[in-house]
Protein backbone atom coordinates (compact mmCIF):
# COMPACT_ATOMS: atom_id res chain seq x y z
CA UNK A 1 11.02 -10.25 14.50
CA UNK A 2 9.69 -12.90 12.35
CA UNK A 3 10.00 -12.37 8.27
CA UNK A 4 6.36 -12.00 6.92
CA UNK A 5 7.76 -11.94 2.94
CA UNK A 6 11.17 -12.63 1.30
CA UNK A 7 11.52 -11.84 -2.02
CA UNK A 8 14.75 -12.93 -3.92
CA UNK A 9 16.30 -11.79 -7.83
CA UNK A 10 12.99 -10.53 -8.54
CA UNK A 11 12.76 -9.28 -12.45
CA UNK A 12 10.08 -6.95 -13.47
CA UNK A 13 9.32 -5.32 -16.95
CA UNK A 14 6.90 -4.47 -19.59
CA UNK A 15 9.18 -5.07 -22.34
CA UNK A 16 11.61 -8.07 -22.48
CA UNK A 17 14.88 -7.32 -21.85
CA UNK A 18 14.43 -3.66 -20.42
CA UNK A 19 13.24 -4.92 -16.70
CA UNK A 20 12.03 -1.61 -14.34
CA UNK A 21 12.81 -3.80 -11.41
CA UNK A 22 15.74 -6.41 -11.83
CA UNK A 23 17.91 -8.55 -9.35
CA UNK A 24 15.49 -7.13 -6.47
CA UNK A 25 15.71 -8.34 -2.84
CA UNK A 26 13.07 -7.54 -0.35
CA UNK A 27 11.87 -8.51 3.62
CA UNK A 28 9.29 -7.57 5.26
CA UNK A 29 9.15 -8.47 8.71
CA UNK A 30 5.96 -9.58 10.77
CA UNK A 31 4.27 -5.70 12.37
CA UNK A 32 6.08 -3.48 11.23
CA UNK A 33 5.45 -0.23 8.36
CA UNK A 34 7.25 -0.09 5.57
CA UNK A 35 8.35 3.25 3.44
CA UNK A 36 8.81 2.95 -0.27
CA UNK A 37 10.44 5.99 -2.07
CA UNK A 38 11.87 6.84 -5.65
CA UNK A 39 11.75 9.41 -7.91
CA UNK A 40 9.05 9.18 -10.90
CA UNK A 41 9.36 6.43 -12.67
CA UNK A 42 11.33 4.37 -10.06
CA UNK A 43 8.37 1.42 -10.15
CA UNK A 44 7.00 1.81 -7.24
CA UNK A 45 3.87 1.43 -8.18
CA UNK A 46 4.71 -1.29 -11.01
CA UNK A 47 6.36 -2.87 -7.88
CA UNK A 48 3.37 -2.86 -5.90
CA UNK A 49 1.08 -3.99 -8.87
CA UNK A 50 3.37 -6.98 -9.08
CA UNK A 51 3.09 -8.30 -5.26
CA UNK A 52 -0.63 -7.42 -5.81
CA UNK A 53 -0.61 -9.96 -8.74
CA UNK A 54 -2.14 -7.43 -10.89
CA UNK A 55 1.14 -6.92 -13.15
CA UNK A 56 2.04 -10.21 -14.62
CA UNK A 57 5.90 -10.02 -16.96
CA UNK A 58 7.82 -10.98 -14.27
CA UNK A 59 10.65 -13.70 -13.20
CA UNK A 60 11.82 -14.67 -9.67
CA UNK A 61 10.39 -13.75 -6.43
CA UNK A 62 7.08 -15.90 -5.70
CA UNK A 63 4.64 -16.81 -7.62
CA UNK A 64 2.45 -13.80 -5.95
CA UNK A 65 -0.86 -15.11 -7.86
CA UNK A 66 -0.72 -18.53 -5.20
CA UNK A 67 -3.91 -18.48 -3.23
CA UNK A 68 -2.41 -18.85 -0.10
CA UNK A 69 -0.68 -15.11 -0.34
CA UNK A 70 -3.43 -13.61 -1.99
CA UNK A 71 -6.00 -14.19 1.13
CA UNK A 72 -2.81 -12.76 3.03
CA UNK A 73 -2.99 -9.28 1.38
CA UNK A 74 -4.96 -6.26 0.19
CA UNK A 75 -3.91 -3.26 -2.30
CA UNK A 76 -5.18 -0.11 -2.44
CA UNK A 77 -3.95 1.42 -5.27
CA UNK A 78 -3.01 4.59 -6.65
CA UNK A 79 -6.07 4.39 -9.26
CA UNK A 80 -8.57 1.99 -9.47
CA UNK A 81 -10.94 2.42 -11.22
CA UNK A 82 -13.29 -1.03 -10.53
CA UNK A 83 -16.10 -2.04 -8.72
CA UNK A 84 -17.44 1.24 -10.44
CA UNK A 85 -21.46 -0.02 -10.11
CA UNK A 86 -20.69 -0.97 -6.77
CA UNK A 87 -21.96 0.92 -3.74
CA UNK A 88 -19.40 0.91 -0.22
CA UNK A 89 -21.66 -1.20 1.16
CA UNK A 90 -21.90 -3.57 -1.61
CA UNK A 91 -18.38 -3.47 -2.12
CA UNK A 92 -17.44 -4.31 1.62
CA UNK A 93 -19.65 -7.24 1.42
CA UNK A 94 -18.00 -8.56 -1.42
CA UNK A 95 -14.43 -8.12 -0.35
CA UNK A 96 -15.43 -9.83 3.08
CA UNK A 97 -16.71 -12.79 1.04
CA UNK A 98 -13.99 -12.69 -1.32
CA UNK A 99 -11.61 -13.60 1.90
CA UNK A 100 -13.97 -15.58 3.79
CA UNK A 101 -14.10 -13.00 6.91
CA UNK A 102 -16.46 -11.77 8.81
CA UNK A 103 -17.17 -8.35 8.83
CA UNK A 104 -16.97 -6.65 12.29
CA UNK A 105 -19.82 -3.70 12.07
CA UNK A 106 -18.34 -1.71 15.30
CA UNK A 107 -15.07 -1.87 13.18
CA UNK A 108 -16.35 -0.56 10.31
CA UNK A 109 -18.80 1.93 11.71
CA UNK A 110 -15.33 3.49 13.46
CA UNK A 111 -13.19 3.62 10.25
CA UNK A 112 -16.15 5.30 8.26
CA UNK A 113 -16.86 7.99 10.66
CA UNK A 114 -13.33 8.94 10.99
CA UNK A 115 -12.87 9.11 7.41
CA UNK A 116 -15.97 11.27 7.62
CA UNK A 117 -17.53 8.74 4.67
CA UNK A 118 -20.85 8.56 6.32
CA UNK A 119 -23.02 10.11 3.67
CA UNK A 120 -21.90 8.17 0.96
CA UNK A 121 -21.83 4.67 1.98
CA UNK A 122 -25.11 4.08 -0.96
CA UNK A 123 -23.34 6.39 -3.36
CA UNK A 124 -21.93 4.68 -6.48
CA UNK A 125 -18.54 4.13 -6.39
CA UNK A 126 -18.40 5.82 -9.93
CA UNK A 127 -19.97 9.16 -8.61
CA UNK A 128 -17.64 9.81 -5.71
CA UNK A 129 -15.13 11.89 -5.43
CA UNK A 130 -11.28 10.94 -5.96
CA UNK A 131 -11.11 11.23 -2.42
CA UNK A 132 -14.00 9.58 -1.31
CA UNK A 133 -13.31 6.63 -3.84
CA UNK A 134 -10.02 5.78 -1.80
CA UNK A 135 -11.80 6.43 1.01
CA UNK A 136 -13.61 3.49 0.07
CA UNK A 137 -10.63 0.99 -0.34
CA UNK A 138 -8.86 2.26 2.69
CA UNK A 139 -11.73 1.51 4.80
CA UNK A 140 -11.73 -2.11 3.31
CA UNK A 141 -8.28 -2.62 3.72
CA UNK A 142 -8.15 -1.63 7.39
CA UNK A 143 -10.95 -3.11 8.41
CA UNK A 144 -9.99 -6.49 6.83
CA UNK A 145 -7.06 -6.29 9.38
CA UNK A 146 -4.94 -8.69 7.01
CA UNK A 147 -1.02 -9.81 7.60
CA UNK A 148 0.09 -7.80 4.85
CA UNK A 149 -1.71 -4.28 3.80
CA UNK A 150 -0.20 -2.49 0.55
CA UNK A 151 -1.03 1.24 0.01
CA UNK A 152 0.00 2.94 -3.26
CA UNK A 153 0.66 6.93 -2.76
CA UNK A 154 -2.33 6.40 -0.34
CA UNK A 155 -3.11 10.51 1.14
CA UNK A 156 -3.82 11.20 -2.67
CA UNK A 157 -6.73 13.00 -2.96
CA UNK A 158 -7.70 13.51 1.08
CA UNK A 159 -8.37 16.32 3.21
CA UNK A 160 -6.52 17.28 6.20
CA UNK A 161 -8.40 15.52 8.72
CA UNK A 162 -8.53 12.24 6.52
CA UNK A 163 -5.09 12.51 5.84
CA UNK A 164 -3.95 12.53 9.66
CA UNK A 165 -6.65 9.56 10.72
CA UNK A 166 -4.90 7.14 8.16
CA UNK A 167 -1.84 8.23 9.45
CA UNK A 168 -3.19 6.95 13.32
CA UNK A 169 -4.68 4.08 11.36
CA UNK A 170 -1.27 3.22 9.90
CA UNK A 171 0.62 3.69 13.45
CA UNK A 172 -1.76 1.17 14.71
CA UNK A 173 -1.39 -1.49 12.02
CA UNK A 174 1.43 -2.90 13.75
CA UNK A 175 -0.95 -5.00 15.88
CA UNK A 176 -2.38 -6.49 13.15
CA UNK A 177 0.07 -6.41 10.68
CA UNK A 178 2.38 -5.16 8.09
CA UNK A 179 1.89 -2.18 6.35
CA UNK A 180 4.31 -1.33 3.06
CA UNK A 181 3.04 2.18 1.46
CA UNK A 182 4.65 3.98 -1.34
CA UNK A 183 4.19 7.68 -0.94
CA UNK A 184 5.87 11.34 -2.29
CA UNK A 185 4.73 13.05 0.62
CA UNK A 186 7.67 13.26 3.38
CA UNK A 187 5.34 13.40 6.15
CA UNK A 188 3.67 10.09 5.69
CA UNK A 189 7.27 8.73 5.43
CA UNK A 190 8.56 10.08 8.69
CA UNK A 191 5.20 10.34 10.83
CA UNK A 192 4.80 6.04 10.58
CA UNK A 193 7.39 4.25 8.82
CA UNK A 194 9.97 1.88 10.83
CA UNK A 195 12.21 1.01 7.43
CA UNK A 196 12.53 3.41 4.50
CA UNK A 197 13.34 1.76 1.38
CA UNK A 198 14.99 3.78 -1.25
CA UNK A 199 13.70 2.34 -5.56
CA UNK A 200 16.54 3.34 -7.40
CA UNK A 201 17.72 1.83 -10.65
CA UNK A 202 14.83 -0.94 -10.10
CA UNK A 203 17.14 -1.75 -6.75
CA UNK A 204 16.89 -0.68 -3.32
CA UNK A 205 19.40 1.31 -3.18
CA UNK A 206 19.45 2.01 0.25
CA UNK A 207 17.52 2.05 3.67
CA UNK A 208 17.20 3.93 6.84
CA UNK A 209 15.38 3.26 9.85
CA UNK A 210 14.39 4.71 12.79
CA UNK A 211 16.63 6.77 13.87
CA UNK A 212 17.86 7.20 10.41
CA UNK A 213 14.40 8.50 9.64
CA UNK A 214 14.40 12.03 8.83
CA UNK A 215 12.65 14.31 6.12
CA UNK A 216 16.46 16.23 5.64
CA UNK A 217 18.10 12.64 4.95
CA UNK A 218 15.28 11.51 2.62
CA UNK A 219 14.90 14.53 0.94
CA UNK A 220 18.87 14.08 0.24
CA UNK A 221 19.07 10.78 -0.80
CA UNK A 222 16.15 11.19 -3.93
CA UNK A 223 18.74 14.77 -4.43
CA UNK A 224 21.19 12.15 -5.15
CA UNK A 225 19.24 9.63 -6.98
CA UNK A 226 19.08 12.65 -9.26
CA UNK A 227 22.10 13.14 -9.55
């Protein structure tokens, strides 16, 4: 498989000289889903805001503000609280604009009705629920179909039924492209991630795969983060 990032020595922090992330290495590979775990406070999320160009004190890596790899990606993140005035619909439309795509109606139409979002696509963003608002990034994301798709503790805030259509959704990236997803919740781990990454000590610290993939194993490797 072909590498779709490659990140080298990458140095994170919000105060100089205390990096959260420091001498980091990271591949992602072309289709394929991507686990990121850590205990609180690992920065996975300040990892994510980095490669989403949101987070800006960093040092090595890529320059992850280039044009080129921002039309390459989309972020939904664990709060976000723009686009506030914005409607779904109007929100779509600007995204799609934003990355010069077309948006494909059928597409959309399919992702909305299985996240059972259909009565709020007029809604403010602003007066939805916390569900419903990442209901409305998620939709975006996956219907932008993009080579690289990064979801921060994404089943936050969904129902059941939600919950287990991303899941599908996320199985079926692969066709499309690369999903890397940070998530607390087991489940979402082992139900669609090929790799596992293990933050620790702003380092991966280890990784499993496939096989290796198993909620008993996880679950004992953040014991011994802990430890």
């Amino acid at each position: 498989m072909d590498n779709l990032l490659t990140i080298s020595n990458l140095k994170i922090w919000y105060h100089k000289g205390s990096p959260v992330i420091r001498d980091l290495n990271l591949t992602l590979l072309k289709n394929e889903v991507v686990g990121l775990i850590g205990l609180n406070g690992a920065g996975k999320t300040t990892l994510i805001n980095t490669l989403s160009g949101i987070h800006k004190d960093y040092s090595g890596g890529m320059n992850f503000a280039d044009r080129t790899f921002k039309a390459r990606r989309y972020t939904v993140f664990s709060e976000d609280s723009s686009f506030q005035y914005y409607t779904f619909n109007e929100y779509l439309s600007h995204v799609f604009t934003a990355y010069q795509k077309t948006s494909d109606q059928a597409r959309v139409d399919e992702l909305v009705n299985g996240f059972g979002f259909g009565d709020y696509r007029r809604v403010l963003i602003r007066d939805l629920s916390t569900g419903n608002k990442r209901k409305v990034f998620l939709i975006t994301g996956f219907a932008l179909r993009l080579p690289l798709l990064m979801l921060d503790e994404p089943v936050n805030g969904l129902d059941f039924q939600s919950t287990e259509y991303l899941y599908s959704l996320i199985n079926g990236y692969r066709q499309f492209g690369t999903v890397m997803f940070s998530s607390h919740v087991l489940e979402s781990i082992c139900l669609t991630a090929d790799r596992v990454l293990v933050l620790e000590n702003g380092q991966i610290s280890r990784e499993f795969t496939h096989g290796q993939i198993d909620a008993g194993q996880i679950r004992g490797a953040l014991n011994d983060t802990d430890s």
